[in-house]
C-alpha atoms as a PDB file:
ATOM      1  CA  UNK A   1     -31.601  -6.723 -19.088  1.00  0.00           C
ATOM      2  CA  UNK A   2     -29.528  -4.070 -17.428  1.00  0.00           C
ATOM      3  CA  UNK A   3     -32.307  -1.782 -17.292  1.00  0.00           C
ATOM      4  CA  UNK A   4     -34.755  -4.642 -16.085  1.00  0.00           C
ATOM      5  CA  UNK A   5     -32.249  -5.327 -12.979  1.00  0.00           C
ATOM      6  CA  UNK A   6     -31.753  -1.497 -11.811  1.00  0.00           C
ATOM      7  CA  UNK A   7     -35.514  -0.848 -12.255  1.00  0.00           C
ATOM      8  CA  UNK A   8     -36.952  -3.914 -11.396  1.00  0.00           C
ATOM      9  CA  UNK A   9     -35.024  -4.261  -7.828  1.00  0.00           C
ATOM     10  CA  UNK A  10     -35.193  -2.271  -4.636  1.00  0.00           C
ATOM     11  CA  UNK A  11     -31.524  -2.233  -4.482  1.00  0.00           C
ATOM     12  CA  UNK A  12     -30.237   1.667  -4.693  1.00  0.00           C
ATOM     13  CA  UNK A  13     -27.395   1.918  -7.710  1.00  0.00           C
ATOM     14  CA  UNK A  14     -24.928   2.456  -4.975  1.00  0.00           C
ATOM     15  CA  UNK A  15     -25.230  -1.298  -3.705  1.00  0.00           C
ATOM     16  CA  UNK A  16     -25.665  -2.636  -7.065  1.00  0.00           C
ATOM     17  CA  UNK A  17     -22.293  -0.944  -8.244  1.00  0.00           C
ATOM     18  CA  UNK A  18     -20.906  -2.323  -4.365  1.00  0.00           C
ATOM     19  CA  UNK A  19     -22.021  -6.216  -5.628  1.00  0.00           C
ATOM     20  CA  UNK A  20     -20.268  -5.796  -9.470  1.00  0.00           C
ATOM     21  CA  UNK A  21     -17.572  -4.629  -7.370  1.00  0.00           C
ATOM     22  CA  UNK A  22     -17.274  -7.461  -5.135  1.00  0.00           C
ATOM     23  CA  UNK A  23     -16.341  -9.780  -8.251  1.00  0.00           C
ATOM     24  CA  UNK A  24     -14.578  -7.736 -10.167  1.00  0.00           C
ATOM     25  CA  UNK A  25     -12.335  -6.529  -8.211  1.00  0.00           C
ATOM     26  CA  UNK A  26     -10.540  -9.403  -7.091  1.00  0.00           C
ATOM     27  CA  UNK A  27     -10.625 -10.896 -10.455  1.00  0.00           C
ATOM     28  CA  UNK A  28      -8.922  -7.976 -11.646  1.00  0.00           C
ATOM     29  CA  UNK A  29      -6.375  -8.392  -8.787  1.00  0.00           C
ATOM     30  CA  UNK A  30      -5.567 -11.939  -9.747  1.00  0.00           C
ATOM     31  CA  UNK A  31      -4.964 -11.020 -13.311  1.00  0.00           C
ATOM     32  CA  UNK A  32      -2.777  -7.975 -12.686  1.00  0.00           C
ATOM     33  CA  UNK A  33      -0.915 -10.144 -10.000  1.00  0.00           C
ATOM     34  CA  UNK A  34      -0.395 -12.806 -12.321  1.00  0.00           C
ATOM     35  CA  UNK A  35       0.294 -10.728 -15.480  1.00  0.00           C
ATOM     36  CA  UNK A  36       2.964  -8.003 -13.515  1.00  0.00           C
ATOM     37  CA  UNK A  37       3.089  -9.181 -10.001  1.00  0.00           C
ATOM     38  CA  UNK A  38       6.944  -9.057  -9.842  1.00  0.00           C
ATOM     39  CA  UNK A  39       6.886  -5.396 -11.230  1.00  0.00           C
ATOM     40  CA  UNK A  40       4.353  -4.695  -8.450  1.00  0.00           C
ATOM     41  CA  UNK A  41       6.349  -6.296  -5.665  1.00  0.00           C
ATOM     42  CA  UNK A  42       9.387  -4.160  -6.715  1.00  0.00           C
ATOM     43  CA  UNK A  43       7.764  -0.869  -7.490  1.00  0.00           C
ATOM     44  CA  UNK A  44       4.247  -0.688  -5.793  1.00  0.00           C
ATOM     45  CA  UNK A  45       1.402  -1.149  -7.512  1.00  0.00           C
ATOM     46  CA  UNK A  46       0.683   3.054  -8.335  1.00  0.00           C
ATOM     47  CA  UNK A  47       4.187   3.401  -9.426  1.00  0.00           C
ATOM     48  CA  UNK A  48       4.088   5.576 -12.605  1.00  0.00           C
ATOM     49  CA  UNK A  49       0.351   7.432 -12.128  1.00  0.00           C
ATOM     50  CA  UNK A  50       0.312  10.729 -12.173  1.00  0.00           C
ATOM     51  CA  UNK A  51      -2.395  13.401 -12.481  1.00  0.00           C
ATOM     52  CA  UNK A  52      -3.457  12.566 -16.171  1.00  0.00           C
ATOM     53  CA  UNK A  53      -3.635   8.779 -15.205  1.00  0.00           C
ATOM     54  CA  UNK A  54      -5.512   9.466 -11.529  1.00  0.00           C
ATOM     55  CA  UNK A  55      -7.840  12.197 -13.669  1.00  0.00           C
ATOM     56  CA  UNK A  56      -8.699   9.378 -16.521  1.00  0.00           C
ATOM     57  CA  UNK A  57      -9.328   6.985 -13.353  1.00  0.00           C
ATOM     58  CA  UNK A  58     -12.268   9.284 -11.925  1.00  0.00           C
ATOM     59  CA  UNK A  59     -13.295   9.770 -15.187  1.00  0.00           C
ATOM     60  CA  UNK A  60     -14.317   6.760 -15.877  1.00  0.00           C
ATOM     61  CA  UNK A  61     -15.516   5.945 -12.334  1.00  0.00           C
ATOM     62  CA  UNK A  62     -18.105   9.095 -12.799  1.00  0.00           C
ATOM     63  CA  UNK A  63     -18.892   7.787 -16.077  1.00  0.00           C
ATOM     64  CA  UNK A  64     -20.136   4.485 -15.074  1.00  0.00           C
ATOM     65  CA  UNK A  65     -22.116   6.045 -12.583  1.00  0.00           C
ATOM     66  CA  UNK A  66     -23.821   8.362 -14.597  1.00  0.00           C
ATOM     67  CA  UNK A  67     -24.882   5.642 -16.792  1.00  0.00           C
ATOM     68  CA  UNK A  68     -25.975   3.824 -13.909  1.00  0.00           C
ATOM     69  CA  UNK A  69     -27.596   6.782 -12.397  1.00  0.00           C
ATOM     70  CA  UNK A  70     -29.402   7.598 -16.581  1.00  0.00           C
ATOM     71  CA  UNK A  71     -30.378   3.904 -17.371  1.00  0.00           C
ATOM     72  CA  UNK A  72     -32.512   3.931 -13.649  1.00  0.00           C
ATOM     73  CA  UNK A  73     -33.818   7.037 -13.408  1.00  0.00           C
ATOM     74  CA  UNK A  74     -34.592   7.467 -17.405  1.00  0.00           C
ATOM     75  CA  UNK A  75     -34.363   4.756 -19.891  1.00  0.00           C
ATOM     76  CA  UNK A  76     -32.187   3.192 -22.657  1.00  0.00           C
ATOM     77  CA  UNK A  77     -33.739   5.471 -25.477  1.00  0.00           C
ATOM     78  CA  UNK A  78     -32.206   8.909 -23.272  1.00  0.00           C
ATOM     79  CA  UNK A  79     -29.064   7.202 -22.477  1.00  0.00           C
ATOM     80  CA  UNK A  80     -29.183   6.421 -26.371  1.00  0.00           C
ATOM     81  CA  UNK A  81     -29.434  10.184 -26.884  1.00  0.00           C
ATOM     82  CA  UNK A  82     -27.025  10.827 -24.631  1.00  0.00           C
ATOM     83  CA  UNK A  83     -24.452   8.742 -26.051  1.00  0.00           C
ATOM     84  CA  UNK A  84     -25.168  10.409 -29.478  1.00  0.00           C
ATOM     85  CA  UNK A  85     -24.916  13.756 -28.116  1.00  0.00           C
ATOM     86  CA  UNK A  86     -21.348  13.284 -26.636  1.00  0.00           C
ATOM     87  CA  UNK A  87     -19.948  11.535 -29.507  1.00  0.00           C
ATOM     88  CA  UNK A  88     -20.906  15.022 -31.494  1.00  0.00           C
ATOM     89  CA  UNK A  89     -19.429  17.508 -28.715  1.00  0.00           C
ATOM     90  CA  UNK A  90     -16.630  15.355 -28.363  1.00  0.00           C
ATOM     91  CA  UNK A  91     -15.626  15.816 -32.186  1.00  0.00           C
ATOM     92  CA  UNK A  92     -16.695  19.757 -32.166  1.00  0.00           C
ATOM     93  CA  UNK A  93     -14.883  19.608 -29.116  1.00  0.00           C
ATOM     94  CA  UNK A  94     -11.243  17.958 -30.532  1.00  0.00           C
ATOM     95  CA  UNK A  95     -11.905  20.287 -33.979  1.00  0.00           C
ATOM     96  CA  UNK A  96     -11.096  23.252 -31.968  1.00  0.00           C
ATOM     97  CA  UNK A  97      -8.994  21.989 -29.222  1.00  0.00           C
ATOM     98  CA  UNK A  98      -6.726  19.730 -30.789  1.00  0.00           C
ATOM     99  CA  UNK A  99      -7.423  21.189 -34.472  1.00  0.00           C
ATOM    100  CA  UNK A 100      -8.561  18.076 -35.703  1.00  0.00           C
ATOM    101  CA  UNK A 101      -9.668  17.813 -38.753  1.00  0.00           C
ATOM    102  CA  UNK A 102     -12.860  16.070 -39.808  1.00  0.00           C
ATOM    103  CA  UNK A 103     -12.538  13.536 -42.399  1.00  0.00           C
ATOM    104  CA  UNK A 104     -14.828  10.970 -44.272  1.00  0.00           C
ATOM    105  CA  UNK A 105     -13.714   8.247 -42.842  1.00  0.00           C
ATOM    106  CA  UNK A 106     -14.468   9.657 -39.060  1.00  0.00           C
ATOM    107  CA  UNK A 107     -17.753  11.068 -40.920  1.00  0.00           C
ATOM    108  CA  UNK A 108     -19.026   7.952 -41.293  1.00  0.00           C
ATOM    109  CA  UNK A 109     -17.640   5.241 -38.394  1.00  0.00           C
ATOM    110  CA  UNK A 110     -19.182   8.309 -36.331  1.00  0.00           C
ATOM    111  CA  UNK A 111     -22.668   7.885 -37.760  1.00  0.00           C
ATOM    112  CA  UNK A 112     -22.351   4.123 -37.619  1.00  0.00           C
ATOM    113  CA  UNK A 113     -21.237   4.230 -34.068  1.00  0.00           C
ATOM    114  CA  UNK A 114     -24.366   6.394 -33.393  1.00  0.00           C
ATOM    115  CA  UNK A 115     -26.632   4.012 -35.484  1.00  0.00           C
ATOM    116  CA  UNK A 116     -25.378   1.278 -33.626  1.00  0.00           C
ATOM    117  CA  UNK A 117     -26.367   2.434 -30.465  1.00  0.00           C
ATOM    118  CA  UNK A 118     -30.053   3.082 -30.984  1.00  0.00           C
ATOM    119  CA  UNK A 119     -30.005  -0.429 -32.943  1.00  0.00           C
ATOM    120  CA  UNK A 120     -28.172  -2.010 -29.968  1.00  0.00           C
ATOM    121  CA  UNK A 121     -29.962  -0.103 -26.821  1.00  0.00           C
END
């Protein structure tokens, strides 16, 4: 369906992200508002970010648009792919930067993960 709307429509990815925007946003307001408004009132609302949290922020931002950007200007089998392919640097990745150690158990929710997604997408 997702890749039905962005391909089917003449609406750029940039307006379509502006419109998901539009209703999530102030939902999300509400909710934080209602869960720690008091907090919020008393601190400001970016008390406690600093560069980790602002750099996890973009991150995500730039993620969702470079699925956005894949799923309309390739299709769900390369974003399939391209999930795949990041779970697998992301492990060789933590192996030498964290010294992680590959286990079983990771082994195999890994290959299930990446199952899932071509069964899924």
């Amino acid at each position: 369906y997702f890749e039905k709307i962005l391909k089917g429509s003449d609406i750029s990815v940039w307006m379509r992200n502006v419109q998901l925007a539009l209703l999530s946003v102030p939902l999300g307001f509400c909710t934080t508002m209602l869960k720690d408004g008091g907090a919020i009132s008393e601190k400001g609302f970016f008390h406690g970010y600093d560069s980790f949290v602002w750099f996890t922020v973009m991150q995500n931002a730039l993620g969702g648009l470079l699925v956005a950007v894949v799923v309309k200007y390739a299709d769900n089998i390369l974003k399939g792919f391209a999930c795949s392919l990041a779970i697998i640097i992301t492990c060789v990745a933590s192996i030498f930067i964290f010294d992680f150690s590959l286990s079983f158990q990771f082994a195999v929710g890994a290959a299930l993960v990446i199952s899932s997604i071509f069964l899924y997408g």
